[in-house]
C-alpha atoms as a PDB file:
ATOM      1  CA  UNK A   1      -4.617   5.531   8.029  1.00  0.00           C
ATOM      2  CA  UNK A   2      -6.801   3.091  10.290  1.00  0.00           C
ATOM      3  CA  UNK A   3      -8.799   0.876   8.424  1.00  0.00           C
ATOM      4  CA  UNK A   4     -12.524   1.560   8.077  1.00  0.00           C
ATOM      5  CA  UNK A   5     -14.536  -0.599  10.515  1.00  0.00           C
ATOM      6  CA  UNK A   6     -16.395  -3.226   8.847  1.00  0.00           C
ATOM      7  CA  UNK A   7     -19.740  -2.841  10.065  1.00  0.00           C
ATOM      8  CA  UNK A   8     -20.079   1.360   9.219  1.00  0.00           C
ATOM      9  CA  UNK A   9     -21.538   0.159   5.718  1.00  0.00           C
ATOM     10  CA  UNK A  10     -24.255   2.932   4.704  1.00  0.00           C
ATOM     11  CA  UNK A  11     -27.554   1.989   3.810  1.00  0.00           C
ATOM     12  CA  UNK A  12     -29.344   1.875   0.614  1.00  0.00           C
ATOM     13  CA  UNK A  13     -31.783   4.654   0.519  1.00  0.00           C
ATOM     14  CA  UNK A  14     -35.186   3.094   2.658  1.00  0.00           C
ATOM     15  CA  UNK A  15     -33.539  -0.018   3.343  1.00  0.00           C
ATOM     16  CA  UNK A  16     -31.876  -0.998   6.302  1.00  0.00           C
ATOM     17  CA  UNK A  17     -28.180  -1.258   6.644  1.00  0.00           C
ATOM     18  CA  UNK A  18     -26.457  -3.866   5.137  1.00  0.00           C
ATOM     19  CA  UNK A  19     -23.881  -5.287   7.541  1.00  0.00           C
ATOM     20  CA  UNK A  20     -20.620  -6.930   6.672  1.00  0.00           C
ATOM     21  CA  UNK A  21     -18.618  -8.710   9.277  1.00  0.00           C
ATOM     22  CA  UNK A  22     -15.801 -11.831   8.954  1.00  0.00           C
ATOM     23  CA  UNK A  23     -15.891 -14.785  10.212  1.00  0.00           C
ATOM     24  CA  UNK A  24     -12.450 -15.991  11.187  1.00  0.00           C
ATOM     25  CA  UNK A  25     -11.695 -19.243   9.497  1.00  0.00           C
ATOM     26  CA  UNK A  26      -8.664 -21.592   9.491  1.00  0.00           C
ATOM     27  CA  UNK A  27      -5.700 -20.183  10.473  1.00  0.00           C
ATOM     28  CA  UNK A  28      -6.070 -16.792   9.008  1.00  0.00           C
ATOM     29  CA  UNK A  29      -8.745 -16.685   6.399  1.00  0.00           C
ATOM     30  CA  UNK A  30     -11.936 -14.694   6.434  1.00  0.00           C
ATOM     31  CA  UNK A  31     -15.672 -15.362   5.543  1.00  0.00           C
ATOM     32  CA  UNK A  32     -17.319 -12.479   4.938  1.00  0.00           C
ATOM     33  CA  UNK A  33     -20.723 -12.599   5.734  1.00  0.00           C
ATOM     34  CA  UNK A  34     -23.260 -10.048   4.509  1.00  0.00           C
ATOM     35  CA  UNK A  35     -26.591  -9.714   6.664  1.00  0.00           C
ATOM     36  CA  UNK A  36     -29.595  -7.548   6.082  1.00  0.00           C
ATOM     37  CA  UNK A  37     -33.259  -7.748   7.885  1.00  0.00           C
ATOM     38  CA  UNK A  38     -32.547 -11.063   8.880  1.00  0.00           C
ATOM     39  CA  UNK A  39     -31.579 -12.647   5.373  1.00  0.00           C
ATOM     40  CA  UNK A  40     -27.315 -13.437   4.734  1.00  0.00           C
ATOM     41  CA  UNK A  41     -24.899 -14.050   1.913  1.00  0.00           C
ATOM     42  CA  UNK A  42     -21.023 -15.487   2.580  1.00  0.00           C
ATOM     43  CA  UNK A  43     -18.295 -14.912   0.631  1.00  0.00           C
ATOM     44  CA  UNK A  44     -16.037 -17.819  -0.076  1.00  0.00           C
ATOM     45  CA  UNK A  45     -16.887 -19.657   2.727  1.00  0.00           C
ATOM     46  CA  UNK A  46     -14.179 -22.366   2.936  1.00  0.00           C
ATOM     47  CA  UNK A  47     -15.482 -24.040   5.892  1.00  0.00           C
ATOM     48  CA  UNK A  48     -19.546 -23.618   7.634  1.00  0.00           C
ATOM     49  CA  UNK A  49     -19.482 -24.323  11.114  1.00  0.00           C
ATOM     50  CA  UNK A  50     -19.121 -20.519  12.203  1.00  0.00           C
ATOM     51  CA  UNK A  51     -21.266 -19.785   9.689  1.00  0.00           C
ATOM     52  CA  UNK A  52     -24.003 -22.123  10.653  1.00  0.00           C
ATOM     53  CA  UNK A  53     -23.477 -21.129  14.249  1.00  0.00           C
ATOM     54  CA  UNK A  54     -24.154 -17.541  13.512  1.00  0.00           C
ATOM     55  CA  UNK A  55     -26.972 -18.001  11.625  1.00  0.00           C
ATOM     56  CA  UNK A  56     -28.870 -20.169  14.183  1.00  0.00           C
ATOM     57  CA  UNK A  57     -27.708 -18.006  17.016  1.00  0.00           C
ATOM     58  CA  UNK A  58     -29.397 -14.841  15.030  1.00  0.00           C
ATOM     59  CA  UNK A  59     -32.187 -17.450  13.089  1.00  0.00           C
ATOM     60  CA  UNK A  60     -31.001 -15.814  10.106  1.00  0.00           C
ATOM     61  CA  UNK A  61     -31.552 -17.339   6.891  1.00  0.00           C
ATOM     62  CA  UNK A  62     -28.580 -17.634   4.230  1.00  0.00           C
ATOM     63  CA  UNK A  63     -29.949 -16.934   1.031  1.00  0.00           C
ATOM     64  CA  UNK A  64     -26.719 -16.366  -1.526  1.00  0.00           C
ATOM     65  CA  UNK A  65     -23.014 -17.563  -1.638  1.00  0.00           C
ATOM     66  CA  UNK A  66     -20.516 -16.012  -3.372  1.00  0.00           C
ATOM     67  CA  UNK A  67     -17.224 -17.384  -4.486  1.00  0.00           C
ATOM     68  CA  UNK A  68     -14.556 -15.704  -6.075  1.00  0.00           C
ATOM     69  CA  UNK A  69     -12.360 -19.128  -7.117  1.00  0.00           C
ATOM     70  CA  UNK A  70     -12.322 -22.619  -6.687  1.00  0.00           C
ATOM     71  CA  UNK A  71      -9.864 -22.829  -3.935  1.00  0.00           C
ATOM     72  CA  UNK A  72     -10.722 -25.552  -1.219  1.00  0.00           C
ATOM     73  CA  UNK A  73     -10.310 -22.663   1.821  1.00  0.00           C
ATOM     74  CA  UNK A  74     -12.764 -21.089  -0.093  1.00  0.00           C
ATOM     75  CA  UNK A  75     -15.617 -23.526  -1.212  1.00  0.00           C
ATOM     76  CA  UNK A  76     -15.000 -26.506   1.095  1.00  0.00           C
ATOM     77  CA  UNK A  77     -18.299 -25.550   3.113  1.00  0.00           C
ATOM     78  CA  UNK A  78     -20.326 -25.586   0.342  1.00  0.00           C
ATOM     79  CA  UNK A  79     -22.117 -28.120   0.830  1.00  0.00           C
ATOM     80  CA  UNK A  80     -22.918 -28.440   4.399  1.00  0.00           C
ATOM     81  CA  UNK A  81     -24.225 -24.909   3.937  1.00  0.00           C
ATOM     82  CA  UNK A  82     -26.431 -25.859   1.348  1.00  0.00           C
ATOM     83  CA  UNK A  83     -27.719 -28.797   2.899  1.00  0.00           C
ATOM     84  CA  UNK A  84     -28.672 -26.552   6.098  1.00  0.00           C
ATOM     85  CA  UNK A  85     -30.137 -23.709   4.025  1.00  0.00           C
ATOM     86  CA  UNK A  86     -31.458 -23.500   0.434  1.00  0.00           C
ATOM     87  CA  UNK A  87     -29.169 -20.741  -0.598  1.00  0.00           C
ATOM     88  CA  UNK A  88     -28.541 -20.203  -4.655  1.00  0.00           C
ATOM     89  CA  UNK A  89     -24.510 -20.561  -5.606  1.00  0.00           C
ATOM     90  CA  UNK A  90     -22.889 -17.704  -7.215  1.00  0.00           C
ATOM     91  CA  UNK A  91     -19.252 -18.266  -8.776  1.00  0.00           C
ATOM     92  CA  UNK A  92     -17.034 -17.925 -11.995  1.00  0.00           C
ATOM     93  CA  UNK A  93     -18.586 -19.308 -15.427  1.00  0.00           C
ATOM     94  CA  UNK A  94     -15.132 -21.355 -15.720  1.00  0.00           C
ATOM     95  CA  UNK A  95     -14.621 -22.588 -12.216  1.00  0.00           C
ATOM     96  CA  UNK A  96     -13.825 -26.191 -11.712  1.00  0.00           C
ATOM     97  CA  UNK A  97     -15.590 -26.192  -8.857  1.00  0.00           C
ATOM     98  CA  UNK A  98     -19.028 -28.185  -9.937  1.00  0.00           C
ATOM     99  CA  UNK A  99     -21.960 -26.624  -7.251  1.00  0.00           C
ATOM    100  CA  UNK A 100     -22.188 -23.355  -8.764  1.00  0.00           C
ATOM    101  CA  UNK A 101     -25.702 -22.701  -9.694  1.00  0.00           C
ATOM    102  CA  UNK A 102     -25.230 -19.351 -11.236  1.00  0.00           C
ATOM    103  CA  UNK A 103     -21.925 -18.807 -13.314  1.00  0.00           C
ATOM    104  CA  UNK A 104     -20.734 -15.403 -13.959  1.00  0.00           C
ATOM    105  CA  UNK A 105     -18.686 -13.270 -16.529  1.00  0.00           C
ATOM    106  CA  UNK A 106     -17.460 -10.118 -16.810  1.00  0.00           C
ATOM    107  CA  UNK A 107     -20.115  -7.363 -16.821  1.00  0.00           C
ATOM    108  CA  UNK A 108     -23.111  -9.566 -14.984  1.00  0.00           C
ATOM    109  CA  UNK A 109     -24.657  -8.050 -12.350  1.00  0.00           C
ATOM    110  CA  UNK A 110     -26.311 -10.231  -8.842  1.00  0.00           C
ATOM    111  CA  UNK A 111     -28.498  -8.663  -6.587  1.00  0.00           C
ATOM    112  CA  UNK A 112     -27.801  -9.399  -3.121  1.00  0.00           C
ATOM    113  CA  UNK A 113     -29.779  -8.594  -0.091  1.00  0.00           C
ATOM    114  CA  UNK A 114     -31.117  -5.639  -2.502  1.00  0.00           C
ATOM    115  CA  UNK A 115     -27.471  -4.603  -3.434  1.00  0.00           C
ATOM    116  CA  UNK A 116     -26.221  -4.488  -7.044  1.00  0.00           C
ATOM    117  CA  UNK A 117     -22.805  -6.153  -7.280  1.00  0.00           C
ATOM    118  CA  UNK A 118     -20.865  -6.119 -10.567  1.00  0.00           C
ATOM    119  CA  UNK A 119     -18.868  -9.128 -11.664  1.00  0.00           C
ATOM    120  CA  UNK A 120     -14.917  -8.334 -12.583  1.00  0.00           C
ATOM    121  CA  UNK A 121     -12.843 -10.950 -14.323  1.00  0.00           C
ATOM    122  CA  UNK A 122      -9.595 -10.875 -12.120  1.00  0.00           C
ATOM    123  CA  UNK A 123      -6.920 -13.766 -13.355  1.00  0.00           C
ATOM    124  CA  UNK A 124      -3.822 -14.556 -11.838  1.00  0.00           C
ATOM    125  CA  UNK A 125      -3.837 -15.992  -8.472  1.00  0.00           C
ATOM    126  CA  UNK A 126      -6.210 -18.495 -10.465  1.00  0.00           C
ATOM    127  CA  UNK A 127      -7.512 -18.650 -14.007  1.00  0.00           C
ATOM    128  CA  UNK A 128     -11.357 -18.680 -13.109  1.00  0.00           C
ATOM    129  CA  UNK A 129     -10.907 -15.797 -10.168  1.00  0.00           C
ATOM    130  CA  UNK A 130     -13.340 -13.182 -10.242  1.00  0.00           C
ATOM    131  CA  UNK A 131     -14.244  -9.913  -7.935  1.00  0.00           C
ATOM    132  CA  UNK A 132     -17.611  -8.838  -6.739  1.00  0.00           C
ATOM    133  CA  UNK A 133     -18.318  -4.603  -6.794  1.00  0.00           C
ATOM    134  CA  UNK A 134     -20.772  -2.907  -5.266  1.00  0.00           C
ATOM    135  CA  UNK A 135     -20.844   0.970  -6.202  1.00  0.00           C
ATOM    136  CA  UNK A 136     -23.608   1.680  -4.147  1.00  0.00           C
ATOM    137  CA  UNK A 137     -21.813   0.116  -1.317  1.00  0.00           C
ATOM    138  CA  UNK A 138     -18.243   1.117  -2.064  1.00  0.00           C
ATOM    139  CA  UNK A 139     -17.423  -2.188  -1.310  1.00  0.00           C
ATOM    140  CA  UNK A 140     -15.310  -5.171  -3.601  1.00  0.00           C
ATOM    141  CA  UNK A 141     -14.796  -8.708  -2.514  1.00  0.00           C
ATOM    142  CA  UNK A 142     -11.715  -9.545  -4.273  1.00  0.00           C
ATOM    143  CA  UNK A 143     -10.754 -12.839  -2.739  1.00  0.00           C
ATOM    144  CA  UNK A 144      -7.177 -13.711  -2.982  1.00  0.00           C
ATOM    145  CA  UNK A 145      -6.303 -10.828  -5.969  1.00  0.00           C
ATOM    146  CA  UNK A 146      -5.835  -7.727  -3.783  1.00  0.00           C
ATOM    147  CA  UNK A 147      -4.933  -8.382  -0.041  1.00  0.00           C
ATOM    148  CA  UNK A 148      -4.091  -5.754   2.374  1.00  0.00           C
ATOM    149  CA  UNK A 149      -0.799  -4.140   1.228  1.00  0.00           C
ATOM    150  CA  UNK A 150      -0.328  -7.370  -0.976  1.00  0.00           C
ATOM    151  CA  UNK A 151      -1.758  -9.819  -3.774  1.00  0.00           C
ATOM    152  CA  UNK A 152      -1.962 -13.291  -4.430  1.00  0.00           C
ATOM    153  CA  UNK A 153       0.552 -15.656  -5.689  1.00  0.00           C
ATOM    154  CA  UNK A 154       0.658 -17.152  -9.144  1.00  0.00           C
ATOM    155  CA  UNK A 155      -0.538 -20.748  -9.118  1.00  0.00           C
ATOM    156  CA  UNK A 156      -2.523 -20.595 -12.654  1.00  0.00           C
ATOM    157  CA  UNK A 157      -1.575 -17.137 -14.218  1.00  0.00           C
ATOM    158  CA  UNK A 158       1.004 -14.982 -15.931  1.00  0.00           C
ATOM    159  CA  UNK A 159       2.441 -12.032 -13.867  1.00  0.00           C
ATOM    160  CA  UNK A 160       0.824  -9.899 -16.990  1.00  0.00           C
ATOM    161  CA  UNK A 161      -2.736 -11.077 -16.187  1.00  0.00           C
ATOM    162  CA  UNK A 162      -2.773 -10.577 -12.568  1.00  0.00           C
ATOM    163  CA  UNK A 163      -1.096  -6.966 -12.614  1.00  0.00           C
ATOM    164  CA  UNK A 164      -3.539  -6.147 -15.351  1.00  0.00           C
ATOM    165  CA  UNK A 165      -6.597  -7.408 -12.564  1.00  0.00           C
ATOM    166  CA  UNK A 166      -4.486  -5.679  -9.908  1.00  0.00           C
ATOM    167  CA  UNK A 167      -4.937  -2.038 -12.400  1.00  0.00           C
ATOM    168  CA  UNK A 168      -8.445  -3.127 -12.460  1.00  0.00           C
ATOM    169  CA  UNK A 169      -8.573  -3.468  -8.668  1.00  0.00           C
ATOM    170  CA  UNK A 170      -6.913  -0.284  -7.721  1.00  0.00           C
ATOM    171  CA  UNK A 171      -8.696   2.147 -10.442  1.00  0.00           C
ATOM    172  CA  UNK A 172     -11.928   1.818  -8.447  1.00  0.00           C
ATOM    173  CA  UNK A 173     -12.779   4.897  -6.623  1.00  0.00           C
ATOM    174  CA  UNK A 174     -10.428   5.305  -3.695  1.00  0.00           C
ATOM    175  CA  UNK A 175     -13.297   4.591  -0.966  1.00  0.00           C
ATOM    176  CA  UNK A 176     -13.886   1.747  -1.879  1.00  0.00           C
ATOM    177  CA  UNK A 177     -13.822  -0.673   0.645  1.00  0.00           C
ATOM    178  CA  UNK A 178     -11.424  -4.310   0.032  1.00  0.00           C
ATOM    179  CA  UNK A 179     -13.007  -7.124   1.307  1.00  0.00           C
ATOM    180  CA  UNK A 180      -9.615  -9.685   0.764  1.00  0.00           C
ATOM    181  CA  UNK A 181      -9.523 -13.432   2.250  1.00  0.00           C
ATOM    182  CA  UNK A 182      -6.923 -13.260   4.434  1.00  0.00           C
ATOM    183  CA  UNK A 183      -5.104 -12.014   7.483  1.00  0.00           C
ATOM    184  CA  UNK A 184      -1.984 -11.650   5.825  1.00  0.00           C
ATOM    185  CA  UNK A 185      -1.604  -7.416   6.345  1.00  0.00           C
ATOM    186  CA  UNK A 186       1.510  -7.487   8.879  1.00  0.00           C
ATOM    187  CA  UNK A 187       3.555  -9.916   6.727  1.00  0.00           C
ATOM    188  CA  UNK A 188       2.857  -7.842   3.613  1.00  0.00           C
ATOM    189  CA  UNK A 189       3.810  -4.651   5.132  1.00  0.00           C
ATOM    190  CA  UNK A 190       6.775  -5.724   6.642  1.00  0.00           C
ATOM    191  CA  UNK A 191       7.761  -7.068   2.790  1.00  0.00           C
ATOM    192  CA  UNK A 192       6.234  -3.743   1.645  1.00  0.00           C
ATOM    193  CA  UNK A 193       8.559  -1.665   3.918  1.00  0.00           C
ATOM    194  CA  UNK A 194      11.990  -3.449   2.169  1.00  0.00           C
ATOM    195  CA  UNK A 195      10.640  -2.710  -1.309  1.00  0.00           C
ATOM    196  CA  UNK A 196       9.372   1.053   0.125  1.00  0.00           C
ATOM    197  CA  UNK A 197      11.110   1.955   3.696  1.00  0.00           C
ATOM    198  CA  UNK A 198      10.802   6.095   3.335  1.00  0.00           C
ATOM    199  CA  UNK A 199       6.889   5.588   2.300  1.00  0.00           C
ATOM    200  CA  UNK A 200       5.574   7.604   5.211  1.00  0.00           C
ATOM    201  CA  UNK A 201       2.229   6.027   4.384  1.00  0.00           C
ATOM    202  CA  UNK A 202       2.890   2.992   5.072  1.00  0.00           C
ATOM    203  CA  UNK A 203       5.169   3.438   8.237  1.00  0.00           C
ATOM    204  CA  UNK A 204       1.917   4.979   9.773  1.00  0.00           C
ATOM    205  CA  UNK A 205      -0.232   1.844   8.328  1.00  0.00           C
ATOM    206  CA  UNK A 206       2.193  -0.693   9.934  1.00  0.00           C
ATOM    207  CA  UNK A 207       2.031   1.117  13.068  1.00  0.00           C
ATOM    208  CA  UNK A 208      -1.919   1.060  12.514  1.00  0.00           C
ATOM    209  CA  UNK A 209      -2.454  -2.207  11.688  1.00  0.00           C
ATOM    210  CA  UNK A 210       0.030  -3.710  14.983  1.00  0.00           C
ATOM    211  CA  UNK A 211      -2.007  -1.934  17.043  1.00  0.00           C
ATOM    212  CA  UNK A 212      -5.380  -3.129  15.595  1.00  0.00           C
ATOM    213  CA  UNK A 213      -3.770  -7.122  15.867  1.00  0.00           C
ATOM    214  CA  UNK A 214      -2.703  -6.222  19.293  1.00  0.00           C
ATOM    215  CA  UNK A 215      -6.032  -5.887  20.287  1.00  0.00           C
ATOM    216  CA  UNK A 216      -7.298  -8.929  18.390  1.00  0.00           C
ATOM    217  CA  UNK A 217      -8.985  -6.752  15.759  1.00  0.00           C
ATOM    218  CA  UNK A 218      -8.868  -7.289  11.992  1.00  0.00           C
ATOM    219  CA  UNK A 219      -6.725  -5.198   9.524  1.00  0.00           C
ATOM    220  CA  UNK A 220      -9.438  -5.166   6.890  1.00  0.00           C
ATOM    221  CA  UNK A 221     -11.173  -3.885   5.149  1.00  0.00           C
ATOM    222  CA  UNK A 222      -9.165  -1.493   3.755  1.00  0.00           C
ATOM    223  CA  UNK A 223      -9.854   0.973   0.987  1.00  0.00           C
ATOM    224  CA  UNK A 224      -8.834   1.183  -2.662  1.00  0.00           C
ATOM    225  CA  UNK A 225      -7.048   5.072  -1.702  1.00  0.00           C
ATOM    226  CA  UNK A 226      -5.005   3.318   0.828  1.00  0.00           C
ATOM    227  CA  UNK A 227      -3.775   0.352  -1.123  1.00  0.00           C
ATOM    228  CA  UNK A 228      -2.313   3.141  -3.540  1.00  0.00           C
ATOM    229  CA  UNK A 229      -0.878   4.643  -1.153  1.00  0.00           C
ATOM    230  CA  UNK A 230       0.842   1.701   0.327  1.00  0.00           C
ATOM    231  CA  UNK A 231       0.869  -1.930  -1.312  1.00  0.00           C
ATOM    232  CA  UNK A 232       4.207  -2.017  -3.531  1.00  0.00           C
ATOM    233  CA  UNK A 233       2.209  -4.290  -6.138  1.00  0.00           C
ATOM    234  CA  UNK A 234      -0.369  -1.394  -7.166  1.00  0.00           C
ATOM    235  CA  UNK A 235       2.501   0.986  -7.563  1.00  0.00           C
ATOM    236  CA  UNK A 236       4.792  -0.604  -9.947  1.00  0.00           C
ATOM    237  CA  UNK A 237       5.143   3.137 -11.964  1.00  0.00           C
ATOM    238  CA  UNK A 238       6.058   4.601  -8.748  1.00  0.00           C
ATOM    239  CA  UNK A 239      10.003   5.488  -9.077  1.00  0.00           C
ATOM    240  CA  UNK A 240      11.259   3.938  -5.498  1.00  0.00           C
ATOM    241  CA  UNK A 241       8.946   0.818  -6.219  1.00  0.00           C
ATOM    242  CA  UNK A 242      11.292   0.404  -9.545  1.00  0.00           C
ATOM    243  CA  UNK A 243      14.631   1.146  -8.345  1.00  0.00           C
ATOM    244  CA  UNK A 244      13.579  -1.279  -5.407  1.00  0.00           C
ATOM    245  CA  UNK A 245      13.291  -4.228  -7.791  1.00  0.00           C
ATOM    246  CA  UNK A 246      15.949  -3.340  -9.970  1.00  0.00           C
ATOM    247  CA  UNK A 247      18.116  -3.355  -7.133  1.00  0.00           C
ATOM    248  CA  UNK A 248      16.863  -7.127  -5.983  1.00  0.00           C
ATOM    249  CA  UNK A 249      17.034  -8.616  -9.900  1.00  0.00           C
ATOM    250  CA  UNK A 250      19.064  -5.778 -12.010  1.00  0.00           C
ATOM    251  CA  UNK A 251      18.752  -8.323 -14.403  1.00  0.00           C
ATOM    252  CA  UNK A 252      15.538  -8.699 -15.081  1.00  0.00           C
ATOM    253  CA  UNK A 253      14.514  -5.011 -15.789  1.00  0.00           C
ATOM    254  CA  UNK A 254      15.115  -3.107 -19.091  1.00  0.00           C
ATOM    255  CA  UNK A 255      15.183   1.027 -18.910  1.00  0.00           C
ATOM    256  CA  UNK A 256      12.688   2.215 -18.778  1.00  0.00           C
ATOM    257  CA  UNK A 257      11.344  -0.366 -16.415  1.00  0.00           C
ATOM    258  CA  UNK A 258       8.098  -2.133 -17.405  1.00  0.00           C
ATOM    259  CA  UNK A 259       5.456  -2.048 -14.816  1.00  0.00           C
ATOM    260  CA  UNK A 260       4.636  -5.582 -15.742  1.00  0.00           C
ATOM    261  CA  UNK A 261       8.576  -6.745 -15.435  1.00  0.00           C
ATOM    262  CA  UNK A 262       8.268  -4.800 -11.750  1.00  0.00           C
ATOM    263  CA  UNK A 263       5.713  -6.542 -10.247  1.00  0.00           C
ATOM    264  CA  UNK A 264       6.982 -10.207 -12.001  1.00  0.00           C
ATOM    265  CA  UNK A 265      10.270  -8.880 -10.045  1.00  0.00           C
ATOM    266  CA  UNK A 266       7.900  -8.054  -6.708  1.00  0.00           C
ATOM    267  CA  UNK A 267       6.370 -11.374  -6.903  1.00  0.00           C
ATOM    268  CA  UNK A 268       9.058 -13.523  -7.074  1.00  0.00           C
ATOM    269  CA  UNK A 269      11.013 -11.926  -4.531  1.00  0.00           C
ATOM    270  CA  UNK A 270       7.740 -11.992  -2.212  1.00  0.00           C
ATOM    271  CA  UNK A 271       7.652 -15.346  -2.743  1.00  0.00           C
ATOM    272  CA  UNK A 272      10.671 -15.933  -1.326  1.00  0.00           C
ATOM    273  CA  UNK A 273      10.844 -13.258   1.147  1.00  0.00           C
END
């Protein structure tokens, strides 16, 4: 149940290997940075000092940013990373955020470092947030939707809109790699283990992931198959997920229980867990 390493990213056939690694930002946020043959895209890259460091240590050149939402711990280094390198701005077509160069909707496609990434409209966590798929990859950069056993927290959506991205999210193919934000994996599974405590999945994945923090190692990416398996807000049909929040707010829930009304019920009580 380990997490795949970040950097095992196949190539594309006659290209070299496109290599994904974070940078650490903050207190607990990640950059991802994408790198092939020299050339680099970041993802949501809320500050660029590690960023520019890595690129002059490797004289890479940053062509593309990506951002997923307007955020400041996602955008804020912008600018002094376009001011060091001429790289084009990628982000949603209704972001507040005003240096996008390219905006996107559902269905567009970018090509980065000669990888096709779809563009998913993902609402909830914010209004403009969207997700960034690779097929050929089996990778998604989902920002602050999807996090490792977890999701984001309502500031500008319904609960409705963000478990309908979640669905989105978790009916990609089950390798599919999730690129989240944020270090936030052992909080979420310890919240994950009072919805779920007899998931046998996700006692091994806690046990996993402490180990892999213990050693000063990231707990993502994960994959879409073990998100399923494991992160209480993707399986609001599951049975023991329901009962879980009934239990917490039996007045909130009709019979049957509505997936939608479970994960409101999740996300509140996450909130305030």
């Amino acid at each position: 149940m380990t997490p795949p390493s970040a950097s095992q990213d196949a190539p594309a056939a006659g290209a070299a290997a496109l290599h994904i690694q974070p940078v650490p930002a903050f207190r607990d946020n990640y950059i991802w940075l994408l790198e092939r043959g020299g050339r680099v895209a970041v993802v949501d890259p809320g500050e660029a000092v590690a960023v520019l460091q890595l690129l002059a240590a490797h004289q890479w050149r940053l062509d593309t940013i990506l951002l997923t939402h307007h955020h400041n711990d996602h955008v804020g280094g912008v600018s002094d990373l376009v001011r060091a390198h001429p790289a084009r701005v990628f982000g949603p077509a209704n972001s507040p955020f005003d240096a996008i160069d390219v905006r996107l909707r559902e269905g567009d496609t970018v090509a980065v470092l000669g990888t096709t990434f779809s563009v998913m409209t993902v609402p909830g966590h914010t209004l403009d947030h969207i997700a960034y798929w690779s097929a050929e990859q089996a990778a998604v950069f989902c920002g602050d939707t999807l996090f490792a056993c977890g999701c984001g927290r309502l500031f500008e959506g319904s609960a409705a809109q963000m478990a309908a991205s979640l669905g989105r999210l978790g009916g990609l193919p089950g390798d599919t790699r999730v690129y989240c934000a944020h270090e936030y994996t052992l909080s979420n599974l310890r919240f994950a283990l009072a919805v779920e405590p007899g998931n046998t999945d996700l006692q091994q994945r806690r046990e996993d992931c402490v180990e892999l923090r213990e050693r000063g190692l990231p707990t993502v990416p994960s994959t879409i198959a073990l998100e399923r398996a494991t992160n209480p807000f993707l399986r609001c049909e599951v049975p023991a997920v329901q009962a879980a929040a009934r239990n917490h707010r039996p007045d909130a829930l009709g019979t049957p229980a509505d997936p939608v009304g479970v994960f409101g019920v999740l996300r509140g009580w996450k909130d305030r867990y």
